[in-house]
C-alpha atoms as a PDB file:
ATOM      1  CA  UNK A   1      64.903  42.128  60.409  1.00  0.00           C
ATOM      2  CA  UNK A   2      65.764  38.649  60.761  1.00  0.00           C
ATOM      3  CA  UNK A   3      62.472  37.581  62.092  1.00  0.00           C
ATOM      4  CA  UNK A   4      60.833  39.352  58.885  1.00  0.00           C
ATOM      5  CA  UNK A   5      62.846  37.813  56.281  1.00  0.00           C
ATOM      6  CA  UNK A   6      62.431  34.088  58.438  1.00  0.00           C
ATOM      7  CA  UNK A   7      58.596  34.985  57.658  1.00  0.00           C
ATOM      8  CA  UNK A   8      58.832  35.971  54.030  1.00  0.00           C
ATOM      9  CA  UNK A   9      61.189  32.565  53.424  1.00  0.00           C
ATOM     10  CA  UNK A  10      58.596  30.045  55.229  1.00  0.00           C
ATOM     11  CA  UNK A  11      55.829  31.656  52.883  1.00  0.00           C
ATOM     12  CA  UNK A  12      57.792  31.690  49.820  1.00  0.00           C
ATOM     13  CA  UNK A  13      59.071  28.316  50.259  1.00  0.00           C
ATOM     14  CA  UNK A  14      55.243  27.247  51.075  1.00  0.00           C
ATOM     15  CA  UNK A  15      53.833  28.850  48.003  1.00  0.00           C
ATOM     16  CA  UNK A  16      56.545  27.287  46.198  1.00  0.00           C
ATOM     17  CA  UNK A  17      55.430  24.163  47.565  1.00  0.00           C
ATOM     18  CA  UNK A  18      51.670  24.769  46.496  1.00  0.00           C
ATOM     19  CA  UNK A  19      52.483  25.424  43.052  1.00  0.00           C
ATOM     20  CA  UNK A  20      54.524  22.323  42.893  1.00  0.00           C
ATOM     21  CA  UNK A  21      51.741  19.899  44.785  1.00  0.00           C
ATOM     22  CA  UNK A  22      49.221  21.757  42.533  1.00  0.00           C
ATOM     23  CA  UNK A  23      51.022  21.068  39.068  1.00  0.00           C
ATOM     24  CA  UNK A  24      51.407  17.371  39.690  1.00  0.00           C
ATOM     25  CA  UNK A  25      47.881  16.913  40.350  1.00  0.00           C
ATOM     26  CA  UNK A  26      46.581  18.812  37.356  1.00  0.00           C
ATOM     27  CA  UNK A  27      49.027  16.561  35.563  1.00  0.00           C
ATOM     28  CA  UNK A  28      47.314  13.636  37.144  1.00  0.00           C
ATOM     29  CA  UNK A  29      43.884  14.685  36.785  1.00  0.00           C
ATOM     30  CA  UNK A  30      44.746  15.167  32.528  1.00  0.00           C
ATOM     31  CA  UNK A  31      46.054  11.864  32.592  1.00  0.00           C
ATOM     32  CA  UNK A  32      42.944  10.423  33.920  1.00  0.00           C
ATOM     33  CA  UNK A  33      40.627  12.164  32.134  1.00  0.00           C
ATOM     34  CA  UNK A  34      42.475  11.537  29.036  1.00  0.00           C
ATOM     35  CA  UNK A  35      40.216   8.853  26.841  1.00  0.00           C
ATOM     36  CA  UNK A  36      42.201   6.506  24.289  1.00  0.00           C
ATOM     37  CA  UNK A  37      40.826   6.854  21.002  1.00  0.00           C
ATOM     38  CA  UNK A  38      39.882   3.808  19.060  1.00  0.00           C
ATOM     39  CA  UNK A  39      40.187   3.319  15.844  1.00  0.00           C
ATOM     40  CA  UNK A  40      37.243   1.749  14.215  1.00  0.00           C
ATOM     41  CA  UNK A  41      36.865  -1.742  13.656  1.00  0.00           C
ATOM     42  CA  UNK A  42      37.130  -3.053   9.975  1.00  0.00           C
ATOM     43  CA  UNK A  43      37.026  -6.165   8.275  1.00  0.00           C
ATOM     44  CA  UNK A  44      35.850  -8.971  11.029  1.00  0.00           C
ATOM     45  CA  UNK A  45      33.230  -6.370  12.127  1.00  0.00           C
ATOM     46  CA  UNK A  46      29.652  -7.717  13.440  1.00  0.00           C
ATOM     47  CA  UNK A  47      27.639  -5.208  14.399  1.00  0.00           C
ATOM     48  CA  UNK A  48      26.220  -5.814  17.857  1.00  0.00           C
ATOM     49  CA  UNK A  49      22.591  -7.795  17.903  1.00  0.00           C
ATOM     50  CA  UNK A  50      21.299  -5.550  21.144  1.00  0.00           C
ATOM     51  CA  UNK A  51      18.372  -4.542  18.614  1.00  0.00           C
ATOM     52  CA  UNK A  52      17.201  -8.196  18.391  1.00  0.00           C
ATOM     53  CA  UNK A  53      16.255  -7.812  22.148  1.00  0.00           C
ATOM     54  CA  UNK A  54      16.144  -3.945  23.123  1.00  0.00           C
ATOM     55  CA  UNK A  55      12.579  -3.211  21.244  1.00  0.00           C
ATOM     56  CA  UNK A  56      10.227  -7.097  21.380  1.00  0.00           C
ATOM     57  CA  UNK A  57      10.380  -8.268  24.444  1.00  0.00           C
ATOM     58  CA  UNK A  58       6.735  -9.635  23.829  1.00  0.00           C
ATOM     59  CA  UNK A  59       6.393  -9.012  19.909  1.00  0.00           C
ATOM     60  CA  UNK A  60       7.810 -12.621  19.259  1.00  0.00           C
ATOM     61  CA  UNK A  61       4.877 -14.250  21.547  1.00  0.00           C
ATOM     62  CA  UNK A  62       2.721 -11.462  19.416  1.00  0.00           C
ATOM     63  CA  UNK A  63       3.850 -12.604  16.322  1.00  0.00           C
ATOM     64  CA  UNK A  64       3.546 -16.210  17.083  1.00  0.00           C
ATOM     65  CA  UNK A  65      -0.036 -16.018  17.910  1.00  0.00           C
ATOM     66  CA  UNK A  66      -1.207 -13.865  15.343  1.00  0.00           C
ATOM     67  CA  UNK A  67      -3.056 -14.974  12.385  1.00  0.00           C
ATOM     68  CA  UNK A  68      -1.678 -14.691   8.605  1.00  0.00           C
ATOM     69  CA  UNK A  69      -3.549 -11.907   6.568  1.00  0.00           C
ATOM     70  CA  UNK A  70      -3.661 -13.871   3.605  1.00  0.00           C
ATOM     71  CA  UNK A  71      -4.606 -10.924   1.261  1.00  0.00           C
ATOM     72  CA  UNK A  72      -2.211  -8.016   2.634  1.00  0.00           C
ATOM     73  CA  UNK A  73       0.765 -10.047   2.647  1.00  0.00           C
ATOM     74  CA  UNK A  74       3.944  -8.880   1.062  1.00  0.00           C
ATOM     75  CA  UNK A  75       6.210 -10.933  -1.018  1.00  0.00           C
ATOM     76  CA  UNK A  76       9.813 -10.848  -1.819  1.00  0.00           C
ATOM     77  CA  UNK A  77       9.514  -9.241  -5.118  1.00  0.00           C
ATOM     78  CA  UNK A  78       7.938  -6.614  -3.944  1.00  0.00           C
ATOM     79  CA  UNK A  79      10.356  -5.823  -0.892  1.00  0.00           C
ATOM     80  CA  UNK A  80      13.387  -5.766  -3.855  1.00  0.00           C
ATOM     81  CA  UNK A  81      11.411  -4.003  -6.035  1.00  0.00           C
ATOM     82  CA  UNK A  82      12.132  -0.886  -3.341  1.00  0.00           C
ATOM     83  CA  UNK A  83      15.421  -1.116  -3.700  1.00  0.00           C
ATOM     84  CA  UNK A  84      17.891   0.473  -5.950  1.00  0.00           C
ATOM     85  CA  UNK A  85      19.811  -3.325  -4.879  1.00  0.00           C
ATOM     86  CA  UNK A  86      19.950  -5.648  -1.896  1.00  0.00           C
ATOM     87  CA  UNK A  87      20.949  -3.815   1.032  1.00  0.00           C
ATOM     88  CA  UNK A  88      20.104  -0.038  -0.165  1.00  0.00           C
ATOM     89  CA  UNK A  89      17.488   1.478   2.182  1.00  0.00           C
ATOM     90  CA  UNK A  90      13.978   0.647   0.689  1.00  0.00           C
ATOM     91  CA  UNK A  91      12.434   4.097  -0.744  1.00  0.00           C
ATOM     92  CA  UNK A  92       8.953   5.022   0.224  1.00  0.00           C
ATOM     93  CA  UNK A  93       6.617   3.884  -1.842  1.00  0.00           C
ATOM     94  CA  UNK A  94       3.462   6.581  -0.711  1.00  0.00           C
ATOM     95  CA  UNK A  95       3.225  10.429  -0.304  1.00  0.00           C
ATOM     96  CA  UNK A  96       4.509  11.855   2.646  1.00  0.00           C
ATOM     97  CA  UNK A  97       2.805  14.081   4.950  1.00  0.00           C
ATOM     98  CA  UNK A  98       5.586  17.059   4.804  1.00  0.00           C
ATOM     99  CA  UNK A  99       7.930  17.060   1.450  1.00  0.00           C
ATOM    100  CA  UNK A 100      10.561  18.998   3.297  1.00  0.00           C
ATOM    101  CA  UNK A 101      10.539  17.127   6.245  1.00  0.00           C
ATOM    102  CA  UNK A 102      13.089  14.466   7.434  1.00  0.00           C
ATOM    103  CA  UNK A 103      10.567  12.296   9.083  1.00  0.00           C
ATOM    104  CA  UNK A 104      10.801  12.070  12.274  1.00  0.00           C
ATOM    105  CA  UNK A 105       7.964  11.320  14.647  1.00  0.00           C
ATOM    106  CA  UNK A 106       6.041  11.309  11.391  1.00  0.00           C
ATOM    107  CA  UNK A 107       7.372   8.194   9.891  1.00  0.00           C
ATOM    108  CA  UNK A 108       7.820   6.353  13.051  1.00  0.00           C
ATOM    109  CA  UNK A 109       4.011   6.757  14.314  1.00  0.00           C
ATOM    110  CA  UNK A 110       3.467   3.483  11.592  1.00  0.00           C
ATOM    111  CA  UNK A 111       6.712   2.348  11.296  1.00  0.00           C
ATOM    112  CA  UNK A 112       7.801   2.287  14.796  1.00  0.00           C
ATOM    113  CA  UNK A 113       5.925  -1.295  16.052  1.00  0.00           C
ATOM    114  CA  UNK A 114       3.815  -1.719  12.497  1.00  0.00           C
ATOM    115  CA  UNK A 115       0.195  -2.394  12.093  1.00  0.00           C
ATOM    116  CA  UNK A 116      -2.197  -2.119   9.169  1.00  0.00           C
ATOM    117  CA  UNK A 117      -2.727   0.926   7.593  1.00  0.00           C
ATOM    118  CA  UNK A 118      -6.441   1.676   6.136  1.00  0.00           C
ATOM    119  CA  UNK A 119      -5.551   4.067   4.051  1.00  0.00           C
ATOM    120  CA  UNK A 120      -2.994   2.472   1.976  1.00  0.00           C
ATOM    121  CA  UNK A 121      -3.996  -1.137   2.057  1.00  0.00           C
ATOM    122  CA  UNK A 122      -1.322  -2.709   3.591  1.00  0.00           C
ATOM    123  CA  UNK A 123       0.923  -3.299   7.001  1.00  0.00           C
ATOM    124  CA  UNK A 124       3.422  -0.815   7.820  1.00  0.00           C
ATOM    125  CA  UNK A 125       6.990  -2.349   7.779  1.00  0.00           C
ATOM    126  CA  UNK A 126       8.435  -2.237  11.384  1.00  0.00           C
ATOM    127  CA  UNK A 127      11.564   0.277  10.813  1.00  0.00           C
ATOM    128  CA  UNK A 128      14.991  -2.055  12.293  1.00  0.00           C
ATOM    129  CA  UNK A 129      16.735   1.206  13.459  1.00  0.00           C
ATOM    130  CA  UNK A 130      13.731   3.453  15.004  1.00  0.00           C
ATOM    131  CA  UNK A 131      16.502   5.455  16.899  1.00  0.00           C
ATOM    132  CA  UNK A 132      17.617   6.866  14.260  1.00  0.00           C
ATOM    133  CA  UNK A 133      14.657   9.358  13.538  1.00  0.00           C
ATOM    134  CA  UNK A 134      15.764  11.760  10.073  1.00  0.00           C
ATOM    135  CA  UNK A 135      14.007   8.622   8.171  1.00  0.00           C
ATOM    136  CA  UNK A 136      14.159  10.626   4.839  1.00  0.00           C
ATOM    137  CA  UNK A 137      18.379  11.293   5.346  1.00  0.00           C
ATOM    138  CA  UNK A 138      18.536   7.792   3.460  1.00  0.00           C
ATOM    139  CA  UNK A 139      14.559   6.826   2.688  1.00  0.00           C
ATOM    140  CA  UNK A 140      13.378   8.802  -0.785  1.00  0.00           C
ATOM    141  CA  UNK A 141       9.881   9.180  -1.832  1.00  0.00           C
ATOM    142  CA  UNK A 142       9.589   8.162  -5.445  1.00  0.00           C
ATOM    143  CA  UNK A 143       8.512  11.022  -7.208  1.00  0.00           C
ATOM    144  CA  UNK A 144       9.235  10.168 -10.889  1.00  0.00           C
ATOM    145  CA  UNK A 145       9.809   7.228 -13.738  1.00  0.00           C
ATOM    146  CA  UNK A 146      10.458   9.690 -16.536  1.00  0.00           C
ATOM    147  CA  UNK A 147      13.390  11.843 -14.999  1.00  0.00           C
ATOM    148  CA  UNK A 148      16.623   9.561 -15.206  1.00  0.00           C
ATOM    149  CA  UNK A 149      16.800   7.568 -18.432  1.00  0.00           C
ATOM    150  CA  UNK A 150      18.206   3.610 -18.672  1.00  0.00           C
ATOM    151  CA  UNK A 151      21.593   3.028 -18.221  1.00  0.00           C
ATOM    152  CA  UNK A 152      24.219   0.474 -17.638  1.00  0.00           C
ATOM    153  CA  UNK A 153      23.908  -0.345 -14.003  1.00  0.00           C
ATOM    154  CA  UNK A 154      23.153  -3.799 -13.262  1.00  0.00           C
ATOM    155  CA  UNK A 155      20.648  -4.562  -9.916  1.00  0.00           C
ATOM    156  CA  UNK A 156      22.974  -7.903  -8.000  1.00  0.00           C
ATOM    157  CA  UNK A 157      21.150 -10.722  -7.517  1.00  0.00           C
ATOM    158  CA  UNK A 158      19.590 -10.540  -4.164  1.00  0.00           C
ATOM    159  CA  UNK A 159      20.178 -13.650  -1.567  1.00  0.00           C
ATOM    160  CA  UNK A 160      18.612 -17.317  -2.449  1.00  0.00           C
ATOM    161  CA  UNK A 161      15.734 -18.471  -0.394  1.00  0.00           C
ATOM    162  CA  UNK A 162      14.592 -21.598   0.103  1.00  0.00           C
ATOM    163  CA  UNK A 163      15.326 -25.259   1.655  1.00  0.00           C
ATOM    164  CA  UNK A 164      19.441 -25.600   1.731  1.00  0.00           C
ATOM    165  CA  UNK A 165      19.901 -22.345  -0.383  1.00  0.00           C
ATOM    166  CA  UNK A 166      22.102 -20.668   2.721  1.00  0.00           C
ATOM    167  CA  UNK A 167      22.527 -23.953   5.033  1.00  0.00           C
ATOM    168  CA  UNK A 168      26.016 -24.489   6.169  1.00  0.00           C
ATOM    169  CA  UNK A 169      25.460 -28.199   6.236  1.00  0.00           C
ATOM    170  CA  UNK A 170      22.206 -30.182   5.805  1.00  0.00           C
ATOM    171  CA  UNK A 171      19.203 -29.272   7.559  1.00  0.00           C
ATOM    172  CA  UNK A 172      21.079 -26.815   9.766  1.00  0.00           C
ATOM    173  CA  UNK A 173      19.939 -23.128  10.481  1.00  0.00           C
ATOM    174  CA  UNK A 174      19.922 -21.037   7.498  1.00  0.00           C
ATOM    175  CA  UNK A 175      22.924 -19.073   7.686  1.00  0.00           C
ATOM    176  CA  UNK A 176      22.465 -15.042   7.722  1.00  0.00           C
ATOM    177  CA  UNK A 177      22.795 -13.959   3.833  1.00  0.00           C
ATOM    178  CA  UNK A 178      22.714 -10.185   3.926  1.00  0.00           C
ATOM    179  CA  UNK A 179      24.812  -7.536   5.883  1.00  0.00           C
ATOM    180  CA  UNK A 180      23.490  -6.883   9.735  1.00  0.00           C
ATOM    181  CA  UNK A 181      24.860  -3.434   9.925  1.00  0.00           C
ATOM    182  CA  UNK A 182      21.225  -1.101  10.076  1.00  0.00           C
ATOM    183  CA  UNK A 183      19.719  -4.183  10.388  1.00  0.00           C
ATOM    184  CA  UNK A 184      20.524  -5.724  13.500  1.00  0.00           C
ATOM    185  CA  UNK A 185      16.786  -6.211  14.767  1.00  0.00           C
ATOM    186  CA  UNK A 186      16.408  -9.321  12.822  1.00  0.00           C
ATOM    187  CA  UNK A 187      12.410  -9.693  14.042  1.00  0.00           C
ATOM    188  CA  UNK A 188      11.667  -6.179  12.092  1.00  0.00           C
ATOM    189  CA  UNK A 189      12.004  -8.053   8.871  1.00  0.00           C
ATOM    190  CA  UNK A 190      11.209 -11.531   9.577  1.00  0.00           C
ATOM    191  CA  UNK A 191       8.392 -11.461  11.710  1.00  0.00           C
ATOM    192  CA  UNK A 192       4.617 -10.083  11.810  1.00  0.00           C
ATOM    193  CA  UNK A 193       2.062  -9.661   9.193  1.00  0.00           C
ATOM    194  CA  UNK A 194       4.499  -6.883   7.198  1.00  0.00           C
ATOM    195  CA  UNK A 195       7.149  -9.569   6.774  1.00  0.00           C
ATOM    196  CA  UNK A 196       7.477 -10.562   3.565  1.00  0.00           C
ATOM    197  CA  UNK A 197       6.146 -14.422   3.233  1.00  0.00           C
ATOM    198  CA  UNK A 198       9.135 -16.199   2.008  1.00  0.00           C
ATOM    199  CA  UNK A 199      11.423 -14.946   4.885  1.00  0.00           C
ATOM    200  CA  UNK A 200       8.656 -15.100   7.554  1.00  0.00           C
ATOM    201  CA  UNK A 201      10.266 -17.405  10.717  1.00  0.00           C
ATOM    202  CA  UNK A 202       8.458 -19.952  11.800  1.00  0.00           C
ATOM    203  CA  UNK A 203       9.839 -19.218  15.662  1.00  0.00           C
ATOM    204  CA  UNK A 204       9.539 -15.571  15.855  1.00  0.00           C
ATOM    205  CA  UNK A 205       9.416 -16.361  20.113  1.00  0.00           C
ATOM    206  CA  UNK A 206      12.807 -17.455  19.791  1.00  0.00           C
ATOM    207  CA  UNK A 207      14.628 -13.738  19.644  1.00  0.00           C
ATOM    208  CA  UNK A 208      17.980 -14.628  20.356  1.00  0.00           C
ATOM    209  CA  UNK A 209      18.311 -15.043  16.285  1.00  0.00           C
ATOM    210  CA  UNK A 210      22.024 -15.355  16.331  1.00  0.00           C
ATOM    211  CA  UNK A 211      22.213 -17.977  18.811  1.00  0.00           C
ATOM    212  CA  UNK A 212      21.543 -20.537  15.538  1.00  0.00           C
ATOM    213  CA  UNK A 213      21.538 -18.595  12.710  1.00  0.00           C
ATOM    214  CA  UNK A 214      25.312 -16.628  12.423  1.00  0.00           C
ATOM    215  CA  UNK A 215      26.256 -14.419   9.313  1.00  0.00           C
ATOM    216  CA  UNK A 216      27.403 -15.950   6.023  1.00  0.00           C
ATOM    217  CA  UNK A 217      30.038 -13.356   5.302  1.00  0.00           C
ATOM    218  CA  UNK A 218      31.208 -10.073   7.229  1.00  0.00           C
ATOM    219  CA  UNK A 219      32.005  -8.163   3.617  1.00  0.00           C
ATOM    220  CA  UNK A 220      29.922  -5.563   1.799  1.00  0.00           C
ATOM    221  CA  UNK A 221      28.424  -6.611  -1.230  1.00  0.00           C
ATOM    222  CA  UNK A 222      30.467  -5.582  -4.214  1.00  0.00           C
ATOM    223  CA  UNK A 223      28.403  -2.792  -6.094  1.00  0.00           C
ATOM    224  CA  UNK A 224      29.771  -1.065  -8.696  1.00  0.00           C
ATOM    225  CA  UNK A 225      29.107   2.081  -8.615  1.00  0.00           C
ATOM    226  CA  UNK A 226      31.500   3.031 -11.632  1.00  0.00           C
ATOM    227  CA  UNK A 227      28.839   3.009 -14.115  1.00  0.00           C
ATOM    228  CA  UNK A 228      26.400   5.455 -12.107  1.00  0.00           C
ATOM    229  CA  UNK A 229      29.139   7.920 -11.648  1.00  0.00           C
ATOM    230  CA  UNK A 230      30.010   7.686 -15.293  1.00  0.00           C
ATOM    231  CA  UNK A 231      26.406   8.324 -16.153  1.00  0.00           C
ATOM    232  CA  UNK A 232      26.326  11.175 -13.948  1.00  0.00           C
ATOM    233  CA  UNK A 233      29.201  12.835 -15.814  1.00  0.00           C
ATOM    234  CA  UNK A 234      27.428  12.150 -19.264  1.00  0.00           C
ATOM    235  CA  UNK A 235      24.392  13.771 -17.949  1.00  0.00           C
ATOM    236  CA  UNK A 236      26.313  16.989 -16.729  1.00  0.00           C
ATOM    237  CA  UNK A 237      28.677  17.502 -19.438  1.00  0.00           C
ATOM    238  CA  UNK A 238      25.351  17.682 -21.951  1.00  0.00           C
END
């Protein structure tokens, strides 16, 4: 009898044991896993430039060498006069293949690495952000100029260009006048035939951009959007 309950002691007190080892290393194991979570940055927030470099590893020797189109080349106006204001995401300014459709490989087949396109006359814009593939989530087609009537909202001035318009000091690298955030890939913009002419760089072989040229201000343009809202709320209460 003694021998038996010797036996049932050594196993209880060794299952005992397991489920004590065992605990503590689940513990461990949680606490290891566990991931801090971190809060995201505001304020002194620069996006990170890895787009300058990730996509034209030879599109700045490209764009060095290749000739200006003088008669398909886009100008400033034009690139603001696609946007609701600096910064917004430029709308598209043809039909689109599918109406419904978020893009997708669709959009990015021209506006992946550019080129000219025949059929509308002019040199695709090479998209900054070509990761990012539901193109129409922020891009709208422009299907009307009757619908929405006047109102108060007033376009900001987009950024100066020119000699000492954003230079820090004189004849020192233009400083970086617009937000980077969605636009990180500074060659999409300012290189190749679809850049418009007044902000074409004269170095587009030179990709590490921010190595000279650093942003002006980290804040978000000051829009007020008060006055579309309040038009909105005219519009419905009629």
């Amino acid at each position: 009898m003694k021998k038996r309950l010797g036996i049932i002691s050594f196993f209880v007190v060794i299952f005992i044991a397991f489920i004590v080892v065992w605990n503590y290393s689940y513990q461990q194991g949680l606490e290891e896993a566990y991931t801090p979570i971190i809060e995201t940055p505001t304020g002194n927030f620069i996006p990170a430039e890895s787009g300058v470099f990730r996509r034209f590893d030879d599109a700045g020797l490209d764009y060095l060498n290749m000739p200006v189109d003088e008669d398909h080349q886009r100008s400033l106006d034009s690139y603001y006069d696609n946007r609701a204001y600096p910064g917004a995401p430029p709308s598209i300014p043809h039909p689109v293949a599918k109406e419904r459709s978020f893009g997708g490989n669709t959009c990015i087949q021209c506006h992946k690495n550019g080129g000219f396109v025949a059929k509308f006359g002019a040199y695709a814009p090479v998209t900054p952000h070509p990761e990012m593939i539901n193109c129409r989530q922020c891009h709208v087609t422009k299907n009307t100029n009757t619908t929405f009537k006047a109102f108060a909202f007033s376009k900001p001035e987009p950024p100066k260009v020119g000699v000492g318009a954003n230079n820090a000091l004189l004849g020192s690298p233009p400083m970086i006048p617009h937000q980077l955030q969605m636009r990180e890939s500074c060659i999409s913009c300012h290189g190749g035939p679809s850049a418009p002419k007044e902000i074409r760089v004269s170095h587009p072989e030179r990709i590490n951009c921010r190595q000279c040229h650093l942003p002006k201000s980290n804040k978000q343009p000051n829009v007020d959007t008060s006055t579309s809202l309040r038009q909105f709320d005219k519009l419905n209460e009629k």
